[in-house]
PDB file of N, CA and C in Angstrom:
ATOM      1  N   UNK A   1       8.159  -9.174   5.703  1.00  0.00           N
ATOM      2  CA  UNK A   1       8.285  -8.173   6.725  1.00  0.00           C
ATOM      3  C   UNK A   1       6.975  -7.406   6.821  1.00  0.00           C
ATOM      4  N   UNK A   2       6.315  -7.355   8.403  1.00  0.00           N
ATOM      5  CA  UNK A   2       5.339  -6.354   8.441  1.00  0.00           C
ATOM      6  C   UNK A   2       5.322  -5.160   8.940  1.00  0.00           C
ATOM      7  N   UNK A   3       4.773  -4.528   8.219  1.00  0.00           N
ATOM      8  CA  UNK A   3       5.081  -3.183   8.288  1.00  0.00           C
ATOM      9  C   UNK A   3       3.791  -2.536   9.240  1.00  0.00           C
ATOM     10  N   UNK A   4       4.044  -2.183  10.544  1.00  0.00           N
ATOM     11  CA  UNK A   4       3.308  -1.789  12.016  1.00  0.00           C
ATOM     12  C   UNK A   4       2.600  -0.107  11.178  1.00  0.00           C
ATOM     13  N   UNK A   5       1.338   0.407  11.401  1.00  0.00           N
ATOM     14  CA  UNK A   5       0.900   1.324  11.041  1.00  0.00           C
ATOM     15  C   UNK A   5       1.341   2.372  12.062  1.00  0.00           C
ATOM     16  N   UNK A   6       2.267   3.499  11.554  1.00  0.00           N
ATOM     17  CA  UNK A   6       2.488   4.504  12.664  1.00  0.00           C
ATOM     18  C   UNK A   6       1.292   5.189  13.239  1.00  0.00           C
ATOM     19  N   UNK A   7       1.865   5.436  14.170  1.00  0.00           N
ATOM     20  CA  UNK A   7       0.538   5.610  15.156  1.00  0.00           C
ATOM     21  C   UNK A   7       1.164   7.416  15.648  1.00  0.00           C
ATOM     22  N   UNK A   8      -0.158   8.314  15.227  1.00  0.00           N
ATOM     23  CA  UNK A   8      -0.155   9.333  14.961  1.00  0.00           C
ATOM     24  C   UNK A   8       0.548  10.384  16.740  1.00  0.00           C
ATOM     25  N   UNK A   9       0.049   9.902  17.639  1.00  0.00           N
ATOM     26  CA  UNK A   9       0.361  10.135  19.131  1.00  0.00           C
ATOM     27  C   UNK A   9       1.557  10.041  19.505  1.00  0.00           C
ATOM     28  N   UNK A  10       2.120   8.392  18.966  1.00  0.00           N
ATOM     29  CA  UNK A  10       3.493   8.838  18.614  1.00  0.00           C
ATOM     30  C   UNK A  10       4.459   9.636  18.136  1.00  0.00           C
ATOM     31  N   UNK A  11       3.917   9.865  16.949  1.00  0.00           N
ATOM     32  CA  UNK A  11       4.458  11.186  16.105  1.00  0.00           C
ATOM     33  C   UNK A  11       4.765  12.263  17.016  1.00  0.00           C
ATOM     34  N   UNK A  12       3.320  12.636  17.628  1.00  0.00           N
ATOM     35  CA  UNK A  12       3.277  13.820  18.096  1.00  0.00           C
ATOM     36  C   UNK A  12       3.798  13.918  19.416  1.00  0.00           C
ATOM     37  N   UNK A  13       3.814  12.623  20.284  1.00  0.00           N
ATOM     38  CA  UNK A  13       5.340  12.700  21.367  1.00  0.00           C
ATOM     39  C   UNK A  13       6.463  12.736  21.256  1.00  0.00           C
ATOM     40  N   UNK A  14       7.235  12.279  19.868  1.00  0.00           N
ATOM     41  CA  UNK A  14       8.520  12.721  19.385  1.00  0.00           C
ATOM     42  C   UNK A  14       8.556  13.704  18.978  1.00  0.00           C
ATOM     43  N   UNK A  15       7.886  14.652  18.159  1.00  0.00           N
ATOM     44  CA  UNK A  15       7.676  16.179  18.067  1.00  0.00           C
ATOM     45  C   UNK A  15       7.870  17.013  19.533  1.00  0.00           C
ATOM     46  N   UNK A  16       7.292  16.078  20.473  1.00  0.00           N
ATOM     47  CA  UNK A  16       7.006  17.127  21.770  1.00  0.00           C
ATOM     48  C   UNK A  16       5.805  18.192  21.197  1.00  0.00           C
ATOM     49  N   UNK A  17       4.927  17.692  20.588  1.00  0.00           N
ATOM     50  CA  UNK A  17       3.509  18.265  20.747  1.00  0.00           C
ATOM     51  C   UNK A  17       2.711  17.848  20.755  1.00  0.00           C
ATOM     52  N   UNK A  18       1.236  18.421  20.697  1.00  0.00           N
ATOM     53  CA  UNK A  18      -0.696  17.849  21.045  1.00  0.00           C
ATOM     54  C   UNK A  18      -0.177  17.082  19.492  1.00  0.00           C
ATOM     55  N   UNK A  19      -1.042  16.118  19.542  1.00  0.00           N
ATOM     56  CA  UNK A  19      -1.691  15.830  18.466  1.00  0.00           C
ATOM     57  C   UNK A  19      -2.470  16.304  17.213  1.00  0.00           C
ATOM     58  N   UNK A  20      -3.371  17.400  18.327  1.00  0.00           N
ATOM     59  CA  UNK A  20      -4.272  18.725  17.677  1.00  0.00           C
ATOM     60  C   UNK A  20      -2.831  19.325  17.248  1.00  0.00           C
ATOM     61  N   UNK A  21      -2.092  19.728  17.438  1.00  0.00           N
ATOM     62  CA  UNK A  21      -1.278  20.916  16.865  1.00  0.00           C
ATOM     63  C   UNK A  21      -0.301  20.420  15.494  1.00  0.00           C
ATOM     64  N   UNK A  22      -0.228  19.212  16.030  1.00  0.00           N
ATOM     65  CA  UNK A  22       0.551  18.431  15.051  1.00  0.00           C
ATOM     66  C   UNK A  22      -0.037  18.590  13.345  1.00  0.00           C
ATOM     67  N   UNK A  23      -1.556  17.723  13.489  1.00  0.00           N
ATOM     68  CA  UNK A  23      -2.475  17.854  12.371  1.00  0.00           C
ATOM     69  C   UNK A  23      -2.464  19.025  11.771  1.00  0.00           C
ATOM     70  N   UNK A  24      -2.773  20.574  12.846  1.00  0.00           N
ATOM     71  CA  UNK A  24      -2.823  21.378  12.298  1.00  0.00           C
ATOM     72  C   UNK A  24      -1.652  22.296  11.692  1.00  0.00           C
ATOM     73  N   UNK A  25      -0.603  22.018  11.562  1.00  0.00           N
ATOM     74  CA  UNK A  25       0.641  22.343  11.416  1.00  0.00           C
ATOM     75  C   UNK A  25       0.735  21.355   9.879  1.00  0.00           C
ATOM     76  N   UNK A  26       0.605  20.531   9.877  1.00  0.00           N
ATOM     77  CA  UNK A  26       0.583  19.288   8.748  1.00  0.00           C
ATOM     78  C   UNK A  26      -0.078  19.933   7.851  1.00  0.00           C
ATOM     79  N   UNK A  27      -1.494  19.738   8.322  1.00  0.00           N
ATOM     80  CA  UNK A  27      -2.406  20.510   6.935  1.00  0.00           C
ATOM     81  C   UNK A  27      -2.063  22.268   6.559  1.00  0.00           C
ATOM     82  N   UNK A  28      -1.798  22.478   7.300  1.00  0.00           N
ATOM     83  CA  UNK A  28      -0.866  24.050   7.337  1.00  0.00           C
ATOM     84  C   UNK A  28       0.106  23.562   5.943  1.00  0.00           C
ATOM     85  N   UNK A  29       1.285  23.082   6.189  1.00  0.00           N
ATOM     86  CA  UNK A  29       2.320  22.484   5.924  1.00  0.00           C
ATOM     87  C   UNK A  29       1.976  22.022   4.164  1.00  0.00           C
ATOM     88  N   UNK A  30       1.325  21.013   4.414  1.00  0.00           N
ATOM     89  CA  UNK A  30       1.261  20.043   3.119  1.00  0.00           C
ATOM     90  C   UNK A  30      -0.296  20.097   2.054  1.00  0.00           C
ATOM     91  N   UNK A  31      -1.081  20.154   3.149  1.00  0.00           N
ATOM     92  CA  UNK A  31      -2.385  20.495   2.586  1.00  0.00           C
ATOM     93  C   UNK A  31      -3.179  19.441   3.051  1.00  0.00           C
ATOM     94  N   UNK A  32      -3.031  17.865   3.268  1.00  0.00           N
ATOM     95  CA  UNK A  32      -3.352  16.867   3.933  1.00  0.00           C
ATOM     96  C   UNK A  32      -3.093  16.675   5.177  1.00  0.00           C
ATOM     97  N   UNK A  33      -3.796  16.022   5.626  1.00  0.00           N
ATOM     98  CA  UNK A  33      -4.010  15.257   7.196  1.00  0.00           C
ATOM     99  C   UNK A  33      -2.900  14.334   7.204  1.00  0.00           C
ATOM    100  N   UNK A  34      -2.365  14.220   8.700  1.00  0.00           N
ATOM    101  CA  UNK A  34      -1.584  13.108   8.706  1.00  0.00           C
ATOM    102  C   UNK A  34      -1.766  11.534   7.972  1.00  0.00           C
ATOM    103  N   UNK A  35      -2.990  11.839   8.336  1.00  0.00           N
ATOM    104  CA  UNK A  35      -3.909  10.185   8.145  1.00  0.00           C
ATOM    105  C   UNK A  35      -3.512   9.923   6.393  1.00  0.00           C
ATOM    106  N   UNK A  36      -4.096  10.753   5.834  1.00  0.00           N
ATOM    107  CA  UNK A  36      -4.376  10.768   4.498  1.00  0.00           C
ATOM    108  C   UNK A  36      -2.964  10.708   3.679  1.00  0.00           C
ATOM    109  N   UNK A  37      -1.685  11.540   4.436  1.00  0.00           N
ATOM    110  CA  UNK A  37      -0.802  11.560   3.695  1.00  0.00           C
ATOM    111  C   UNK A  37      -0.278  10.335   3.571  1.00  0.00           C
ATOM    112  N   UNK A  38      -0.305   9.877   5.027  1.00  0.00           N
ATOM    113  CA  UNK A  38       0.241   8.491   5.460  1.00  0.00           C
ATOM    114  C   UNK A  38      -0.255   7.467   4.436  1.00  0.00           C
ATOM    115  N   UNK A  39      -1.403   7.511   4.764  1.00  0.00           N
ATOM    116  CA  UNK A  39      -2.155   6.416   3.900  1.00  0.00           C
ATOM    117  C   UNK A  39      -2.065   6.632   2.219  1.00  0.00           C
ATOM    118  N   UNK A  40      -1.664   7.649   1.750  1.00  0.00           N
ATOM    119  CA  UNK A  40      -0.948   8.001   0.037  1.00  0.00           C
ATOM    120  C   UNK A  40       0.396   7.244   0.248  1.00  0.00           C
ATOM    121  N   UNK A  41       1.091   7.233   0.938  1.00  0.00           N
ATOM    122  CA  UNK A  41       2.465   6.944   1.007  1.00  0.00           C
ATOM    123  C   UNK A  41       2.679   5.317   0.770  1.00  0.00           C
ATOM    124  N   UNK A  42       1.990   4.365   1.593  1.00  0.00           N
ATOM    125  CA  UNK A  42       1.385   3.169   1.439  1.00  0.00           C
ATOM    126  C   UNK A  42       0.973   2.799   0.562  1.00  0.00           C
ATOM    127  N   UNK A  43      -0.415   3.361  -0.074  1.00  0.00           N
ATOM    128  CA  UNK A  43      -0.929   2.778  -1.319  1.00  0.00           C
ATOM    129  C   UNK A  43       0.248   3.050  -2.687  1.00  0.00           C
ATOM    130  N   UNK A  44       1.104   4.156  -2.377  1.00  0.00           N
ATOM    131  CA  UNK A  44       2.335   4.221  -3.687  1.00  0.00           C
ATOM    132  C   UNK A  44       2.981   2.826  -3.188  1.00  0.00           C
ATOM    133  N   UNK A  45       3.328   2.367  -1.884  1.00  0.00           N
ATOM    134  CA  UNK A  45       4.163   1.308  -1.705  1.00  0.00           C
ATOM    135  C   UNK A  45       3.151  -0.170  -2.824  1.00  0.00           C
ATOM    136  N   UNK A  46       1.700  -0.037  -2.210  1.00  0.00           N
ATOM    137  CA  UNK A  46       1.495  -1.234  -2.488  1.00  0.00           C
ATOM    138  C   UNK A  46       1.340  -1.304  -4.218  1.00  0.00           C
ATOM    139  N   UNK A  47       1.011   0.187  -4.421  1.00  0.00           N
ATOM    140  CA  UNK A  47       1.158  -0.208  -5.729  1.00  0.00           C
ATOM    141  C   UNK A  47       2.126  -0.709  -6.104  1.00  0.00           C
ATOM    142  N   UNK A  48       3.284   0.167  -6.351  1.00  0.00           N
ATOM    143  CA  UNK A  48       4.871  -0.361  -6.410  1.00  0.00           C
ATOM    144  C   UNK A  48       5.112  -2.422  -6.238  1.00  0.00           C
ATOM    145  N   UNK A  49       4.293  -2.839  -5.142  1.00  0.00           N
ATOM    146  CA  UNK A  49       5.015  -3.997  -4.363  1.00  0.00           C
ATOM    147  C   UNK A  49       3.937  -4.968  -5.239  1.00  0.00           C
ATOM    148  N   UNK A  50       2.560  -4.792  -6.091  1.00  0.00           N
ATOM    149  CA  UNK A  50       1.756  -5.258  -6.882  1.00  0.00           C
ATOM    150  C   UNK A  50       2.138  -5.115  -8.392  1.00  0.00           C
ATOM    151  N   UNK A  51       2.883  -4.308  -9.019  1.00  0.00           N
ATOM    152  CA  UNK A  51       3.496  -4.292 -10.241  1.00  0.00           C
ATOM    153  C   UNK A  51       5.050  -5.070 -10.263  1.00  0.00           C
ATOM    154  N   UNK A  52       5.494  -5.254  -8.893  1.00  0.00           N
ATOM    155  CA  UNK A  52       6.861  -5.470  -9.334  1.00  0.00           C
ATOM    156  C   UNK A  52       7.069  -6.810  -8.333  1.00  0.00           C
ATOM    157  N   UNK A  53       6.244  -7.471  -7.728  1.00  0.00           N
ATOM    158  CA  UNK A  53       6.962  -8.945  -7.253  1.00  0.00           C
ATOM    159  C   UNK A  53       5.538  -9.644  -7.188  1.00  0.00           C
ATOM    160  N   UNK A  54       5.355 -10.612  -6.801  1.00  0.00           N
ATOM    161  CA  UNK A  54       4.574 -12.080  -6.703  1.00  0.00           C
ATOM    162  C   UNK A  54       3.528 -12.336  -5.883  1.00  0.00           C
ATOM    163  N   UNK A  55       3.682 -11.266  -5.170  1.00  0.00           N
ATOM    164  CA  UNK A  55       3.264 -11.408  -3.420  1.00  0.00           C
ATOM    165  C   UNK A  55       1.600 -11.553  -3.668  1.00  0.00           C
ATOM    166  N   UNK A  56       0.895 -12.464  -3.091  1.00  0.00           N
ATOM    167  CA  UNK A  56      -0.539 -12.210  -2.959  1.00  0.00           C
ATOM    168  C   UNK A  56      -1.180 -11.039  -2.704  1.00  0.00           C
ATOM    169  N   UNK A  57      -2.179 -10.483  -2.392  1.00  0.00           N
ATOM    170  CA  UNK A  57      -2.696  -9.625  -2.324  1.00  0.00           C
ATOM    171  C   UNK A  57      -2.878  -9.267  -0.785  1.00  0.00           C
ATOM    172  N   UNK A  58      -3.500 -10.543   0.220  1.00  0.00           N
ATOM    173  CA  UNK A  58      -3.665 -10.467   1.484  1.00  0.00           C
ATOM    174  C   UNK A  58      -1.936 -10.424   1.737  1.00  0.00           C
ATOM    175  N   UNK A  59      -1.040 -10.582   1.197  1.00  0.00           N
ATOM    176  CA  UNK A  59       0.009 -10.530   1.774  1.00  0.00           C
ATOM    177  C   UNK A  59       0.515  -9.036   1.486  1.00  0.00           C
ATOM    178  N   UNK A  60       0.339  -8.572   0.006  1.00  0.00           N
ATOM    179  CA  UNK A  60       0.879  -7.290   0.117  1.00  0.00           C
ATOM    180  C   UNK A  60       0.243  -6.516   1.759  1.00  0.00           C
ATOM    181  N   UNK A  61      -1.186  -6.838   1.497  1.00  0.00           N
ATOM    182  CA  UNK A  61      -2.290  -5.831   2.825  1.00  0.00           C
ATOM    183  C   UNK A  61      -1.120  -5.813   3.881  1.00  0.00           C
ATOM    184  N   UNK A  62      -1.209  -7.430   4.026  1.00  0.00           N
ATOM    185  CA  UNK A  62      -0.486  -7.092   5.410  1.00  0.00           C
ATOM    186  C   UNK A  62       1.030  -6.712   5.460  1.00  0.00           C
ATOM    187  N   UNK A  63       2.081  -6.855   4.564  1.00  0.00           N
ATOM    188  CA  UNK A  63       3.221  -6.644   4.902  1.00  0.00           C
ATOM    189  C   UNK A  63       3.025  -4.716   4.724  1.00  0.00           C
ATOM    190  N   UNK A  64       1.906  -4.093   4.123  1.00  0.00           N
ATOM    191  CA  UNK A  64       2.384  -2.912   4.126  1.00  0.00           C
ATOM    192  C   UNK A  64       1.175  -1.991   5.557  1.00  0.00           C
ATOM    193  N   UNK A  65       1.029  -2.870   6.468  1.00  0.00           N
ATOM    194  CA  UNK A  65       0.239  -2.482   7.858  1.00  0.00           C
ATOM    195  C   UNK A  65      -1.283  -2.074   7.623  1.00  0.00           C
ATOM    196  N   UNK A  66      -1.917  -2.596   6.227  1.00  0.00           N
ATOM    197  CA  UNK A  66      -3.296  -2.726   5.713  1.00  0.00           C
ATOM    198  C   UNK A  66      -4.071  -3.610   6.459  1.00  0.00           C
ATOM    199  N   UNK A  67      -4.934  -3.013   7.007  1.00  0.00           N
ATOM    200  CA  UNK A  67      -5.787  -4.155   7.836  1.00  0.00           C
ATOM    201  C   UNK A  67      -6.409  -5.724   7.024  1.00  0.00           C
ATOM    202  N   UNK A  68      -6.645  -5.580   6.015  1.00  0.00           N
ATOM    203  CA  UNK A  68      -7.585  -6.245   5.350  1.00  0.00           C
ATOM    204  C   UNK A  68      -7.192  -6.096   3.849  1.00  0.00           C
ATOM    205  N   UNK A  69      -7.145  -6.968   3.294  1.00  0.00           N
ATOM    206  CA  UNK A  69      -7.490  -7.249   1.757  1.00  0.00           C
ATOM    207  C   UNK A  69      -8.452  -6.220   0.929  1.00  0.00           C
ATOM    208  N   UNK A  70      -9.764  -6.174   2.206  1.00  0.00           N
ATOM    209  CA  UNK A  70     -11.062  -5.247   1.575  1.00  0.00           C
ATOM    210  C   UNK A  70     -10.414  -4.338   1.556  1.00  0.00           C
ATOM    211  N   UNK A  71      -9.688  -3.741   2.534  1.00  0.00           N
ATOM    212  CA  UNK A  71      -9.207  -2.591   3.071  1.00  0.00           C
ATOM    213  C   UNK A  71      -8.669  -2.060   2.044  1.00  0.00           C
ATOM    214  N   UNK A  72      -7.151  -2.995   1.521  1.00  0.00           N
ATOM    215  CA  UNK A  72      -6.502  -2.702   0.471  1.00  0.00           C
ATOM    216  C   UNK A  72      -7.378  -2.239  -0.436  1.00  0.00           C
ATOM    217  N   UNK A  73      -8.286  -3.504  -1.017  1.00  0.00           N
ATOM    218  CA  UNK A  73      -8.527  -3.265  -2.235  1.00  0.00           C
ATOM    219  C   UNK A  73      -9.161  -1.394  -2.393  1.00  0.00           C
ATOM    220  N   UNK A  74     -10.356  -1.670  -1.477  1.00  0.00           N
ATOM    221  CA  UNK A  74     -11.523  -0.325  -1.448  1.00  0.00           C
ATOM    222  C   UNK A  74     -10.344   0.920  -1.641  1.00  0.00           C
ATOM    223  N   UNK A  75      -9.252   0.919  -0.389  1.00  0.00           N
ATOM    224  CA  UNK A  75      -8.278   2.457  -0.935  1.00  0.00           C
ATOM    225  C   UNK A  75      -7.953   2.403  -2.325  1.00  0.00           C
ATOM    226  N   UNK A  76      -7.203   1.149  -2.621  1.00  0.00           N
ATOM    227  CA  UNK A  76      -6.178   1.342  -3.546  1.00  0.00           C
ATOM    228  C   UNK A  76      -7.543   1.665  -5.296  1.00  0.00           C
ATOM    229  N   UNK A  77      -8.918   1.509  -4.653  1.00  0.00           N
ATOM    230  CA  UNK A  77      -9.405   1.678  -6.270  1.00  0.00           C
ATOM    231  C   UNK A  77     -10.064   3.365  -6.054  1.00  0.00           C
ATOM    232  N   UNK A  78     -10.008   3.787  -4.769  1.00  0.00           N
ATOM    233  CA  UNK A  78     -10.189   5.262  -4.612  1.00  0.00           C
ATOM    234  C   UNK A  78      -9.353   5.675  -4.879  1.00  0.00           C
ATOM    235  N   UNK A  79      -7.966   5.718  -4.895  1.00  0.00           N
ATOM    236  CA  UNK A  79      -7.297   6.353  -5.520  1.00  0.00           C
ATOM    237  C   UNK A  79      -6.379   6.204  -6.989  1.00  0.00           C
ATOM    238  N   UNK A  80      -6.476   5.006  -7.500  1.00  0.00           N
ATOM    239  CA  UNK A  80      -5.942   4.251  -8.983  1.00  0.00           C
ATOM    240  C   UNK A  80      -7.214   3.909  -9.895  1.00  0.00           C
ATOM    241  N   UNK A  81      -8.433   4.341  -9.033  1.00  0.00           N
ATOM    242  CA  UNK A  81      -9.592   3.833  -9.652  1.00  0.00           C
ATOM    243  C   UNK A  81      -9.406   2.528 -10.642  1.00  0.00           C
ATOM    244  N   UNK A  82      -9.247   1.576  -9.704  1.00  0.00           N
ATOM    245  CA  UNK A  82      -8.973   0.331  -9.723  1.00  0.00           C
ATOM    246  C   UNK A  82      -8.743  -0.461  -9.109  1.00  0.00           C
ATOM    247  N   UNK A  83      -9.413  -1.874  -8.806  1.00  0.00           N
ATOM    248  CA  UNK A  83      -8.720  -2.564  -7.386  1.00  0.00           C
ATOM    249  C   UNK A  83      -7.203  -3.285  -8.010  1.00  0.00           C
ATOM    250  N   UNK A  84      -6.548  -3.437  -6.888  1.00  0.00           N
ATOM    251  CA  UNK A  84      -5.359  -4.482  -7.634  1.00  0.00           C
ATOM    252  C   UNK A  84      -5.071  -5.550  -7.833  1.00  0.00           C
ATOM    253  N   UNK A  85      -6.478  -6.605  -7.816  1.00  0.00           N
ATOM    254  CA  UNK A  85      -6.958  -7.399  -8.478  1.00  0.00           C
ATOM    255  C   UNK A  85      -6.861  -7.475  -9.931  1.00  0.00           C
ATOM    256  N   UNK A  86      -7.811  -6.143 -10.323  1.00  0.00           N
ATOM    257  CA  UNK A  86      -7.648  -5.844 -11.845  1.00  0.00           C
ATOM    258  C   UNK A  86      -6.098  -5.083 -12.572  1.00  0.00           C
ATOM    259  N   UNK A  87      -5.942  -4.669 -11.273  1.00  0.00           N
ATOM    260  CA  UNK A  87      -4.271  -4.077 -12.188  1.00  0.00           C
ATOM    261  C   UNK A  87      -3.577  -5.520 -12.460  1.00  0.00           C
ATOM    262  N   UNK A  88      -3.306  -5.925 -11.858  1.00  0.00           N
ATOM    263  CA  UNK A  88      -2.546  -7.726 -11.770  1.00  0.00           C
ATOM    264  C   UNK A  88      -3.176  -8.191 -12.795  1.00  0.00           C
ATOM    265  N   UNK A  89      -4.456  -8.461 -13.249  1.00  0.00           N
ATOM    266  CA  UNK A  89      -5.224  -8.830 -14.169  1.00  0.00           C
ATOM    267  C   UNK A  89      -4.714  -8.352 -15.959  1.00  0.00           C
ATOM    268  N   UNK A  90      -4.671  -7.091 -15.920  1.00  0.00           N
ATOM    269  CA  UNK A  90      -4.307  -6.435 -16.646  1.00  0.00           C
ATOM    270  C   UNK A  90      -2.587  -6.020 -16.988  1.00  0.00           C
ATOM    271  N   UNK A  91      -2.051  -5.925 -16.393  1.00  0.00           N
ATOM    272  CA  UNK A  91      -0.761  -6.257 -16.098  1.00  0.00           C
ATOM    273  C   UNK A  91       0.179  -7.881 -17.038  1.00  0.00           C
ATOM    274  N   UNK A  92      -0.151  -8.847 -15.846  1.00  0.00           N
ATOM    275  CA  UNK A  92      -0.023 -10.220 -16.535  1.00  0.00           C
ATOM    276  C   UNK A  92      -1.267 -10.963 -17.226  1.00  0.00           C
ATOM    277  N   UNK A  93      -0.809 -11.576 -18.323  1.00  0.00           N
ATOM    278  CA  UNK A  93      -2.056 -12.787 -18.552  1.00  0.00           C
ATOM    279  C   UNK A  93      -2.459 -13.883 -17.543  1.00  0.00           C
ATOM    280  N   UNK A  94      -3.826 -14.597 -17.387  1.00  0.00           N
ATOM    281  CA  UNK A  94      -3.547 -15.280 -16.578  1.00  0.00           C
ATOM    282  C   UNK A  94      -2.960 -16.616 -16.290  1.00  0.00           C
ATOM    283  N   UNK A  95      -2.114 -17.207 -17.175  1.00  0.00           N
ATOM    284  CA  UNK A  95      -1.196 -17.978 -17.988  1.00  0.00           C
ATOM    285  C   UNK A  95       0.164 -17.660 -16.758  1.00  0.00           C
ATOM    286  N   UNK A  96       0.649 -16.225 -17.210  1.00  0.00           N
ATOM    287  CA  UNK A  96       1.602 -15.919 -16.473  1.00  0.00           C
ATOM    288  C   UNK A  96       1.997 -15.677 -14.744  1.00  0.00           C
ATOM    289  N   UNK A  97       0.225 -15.593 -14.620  1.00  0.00           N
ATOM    290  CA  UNK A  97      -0.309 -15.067 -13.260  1.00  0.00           C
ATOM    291  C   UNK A  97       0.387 -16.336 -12.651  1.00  0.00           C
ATOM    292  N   UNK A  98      -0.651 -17.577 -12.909  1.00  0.00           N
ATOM    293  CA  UNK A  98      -0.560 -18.566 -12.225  1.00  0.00           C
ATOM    294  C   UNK A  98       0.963 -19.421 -12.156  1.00  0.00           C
ATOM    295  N   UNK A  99       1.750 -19.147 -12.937  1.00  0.00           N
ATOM    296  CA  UNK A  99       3.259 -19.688 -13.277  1.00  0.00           C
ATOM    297  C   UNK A  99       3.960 -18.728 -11.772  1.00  0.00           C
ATOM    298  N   UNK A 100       4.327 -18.110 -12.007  1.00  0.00           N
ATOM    299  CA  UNK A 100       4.437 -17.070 -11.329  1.00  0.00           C
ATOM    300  C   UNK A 100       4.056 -17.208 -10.013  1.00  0.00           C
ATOM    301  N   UNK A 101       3.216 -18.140  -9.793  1.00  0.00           N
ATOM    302  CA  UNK A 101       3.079 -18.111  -7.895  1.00  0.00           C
ATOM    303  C   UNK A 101       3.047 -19.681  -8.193  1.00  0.00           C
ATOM    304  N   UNK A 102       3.036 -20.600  -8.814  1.00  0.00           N
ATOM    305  CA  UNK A 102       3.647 -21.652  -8.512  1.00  0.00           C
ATOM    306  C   UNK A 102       4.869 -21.823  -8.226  1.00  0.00           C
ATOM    307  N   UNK A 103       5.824 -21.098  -9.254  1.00  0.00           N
ATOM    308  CA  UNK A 103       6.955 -21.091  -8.824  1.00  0.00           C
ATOM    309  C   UNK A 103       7.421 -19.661  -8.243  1.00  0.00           C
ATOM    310  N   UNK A 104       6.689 -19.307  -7.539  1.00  0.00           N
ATOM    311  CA  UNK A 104       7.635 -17.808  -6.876  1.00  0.00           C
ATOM    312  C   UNK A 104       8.285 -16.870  -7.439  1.00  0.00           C
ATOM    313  N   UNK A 105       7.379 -16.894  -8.491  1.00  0.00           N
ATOM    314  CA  UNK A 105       8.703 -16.247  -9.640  1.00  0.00           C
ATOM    315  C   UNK A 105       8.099 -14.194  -9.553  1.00  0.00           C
ATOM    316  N   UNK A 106       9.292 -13.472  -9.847  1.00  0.00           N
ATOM    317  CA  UNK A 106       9.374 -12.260  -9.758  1.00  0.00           C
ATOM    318  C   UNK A 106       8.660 -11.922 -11.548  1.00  0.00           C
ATOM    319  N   UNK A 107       7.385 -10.868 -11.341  1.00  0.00           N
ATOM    320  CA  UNK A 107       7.097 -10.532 -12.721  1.00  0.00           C
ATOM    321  C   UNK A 107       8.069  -9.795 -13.619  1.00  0.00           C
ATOM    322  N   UNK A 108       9.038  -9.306 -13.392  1.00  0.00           N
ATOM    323  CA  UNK A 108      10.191  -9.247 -14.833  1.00  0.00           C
ATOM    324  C   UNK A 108      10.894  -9.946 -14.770  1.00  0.00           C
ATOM    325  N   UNK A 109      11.048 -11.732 -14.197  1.00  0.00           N
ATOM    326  CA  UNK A 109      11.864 -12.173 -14.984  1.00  0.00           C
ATOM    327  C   UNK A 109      11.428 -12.888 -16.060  1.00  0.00           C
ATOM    328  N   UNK A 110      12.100 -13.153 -17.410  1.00  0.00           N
ATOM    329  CA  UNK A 110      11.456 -13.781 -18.791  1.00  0.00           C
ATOM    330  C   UNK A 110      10.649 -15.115 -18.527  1.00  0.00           C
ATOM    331  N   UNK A 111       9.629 -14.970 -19.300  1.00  0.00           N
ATOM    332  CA  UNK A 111       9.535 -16.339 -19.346  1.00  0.00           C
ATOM    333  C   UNK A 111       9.654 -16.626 -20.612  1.00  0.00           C
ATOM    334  N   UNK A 112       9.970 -17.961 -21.211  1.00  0.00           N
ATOM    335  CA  UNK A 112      10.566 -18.745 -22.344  1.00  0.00           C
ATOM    336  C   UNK A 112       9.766 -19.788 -22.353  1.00  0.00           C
TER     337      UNK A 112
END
């Protein structure tokens, strides 16, 4: 499933307000920009979706509305200071890595 990047204009036509007012109400609000919160919210997904199933990397990007792989990687090591290359790396051996996408397999189930 891909996940479409909300698009901020939208937001702010279901609000029934500017865009400008929206942002500034947000950072009022939360302390972050729409953009930024949005884009925290995502990288928790992809982390989450990189520790706990199989999925390639260009596939996490795209099922979570990441333009690019680079894309992924460059956020996700600004904020985990790490790409998730190396978390996966570190995470599984690469023994387990490669089992694991031969057969589709989910990283907690045992292997024997």
């Amino acid at each position: 499933m891909t996940l479409e990047p909300l698009q901020i204009k939208c937001v702010a036509r279901e609000a029934g307000t500017s865009i400008r007012q929206l942002e500034r109400k947000f950072v009022t609000t939360t302390g972050f920009t729409p953009k930024a919160d949005y884009l925290e919210e995502r990288l928790e997904q992809v982390h989450a979706i990189v520790r706990f199933t199989n999925l390639t990397l260009p596939e996490v990007a795209l099922c979570r509305g990441i333009g690019s792989y680079a894309t992924l990687s460059h956020n996700h090591k600004q904020r985990y200071r790490r790409t998730p290359a190396c978390e996966c790396a570190q995470m599984y051996p690469l023994e387990v890595r490669s089992l694991m996408r031969r057969r589709r397999l989910r990283p907690f189930v045992r292997f024997q």
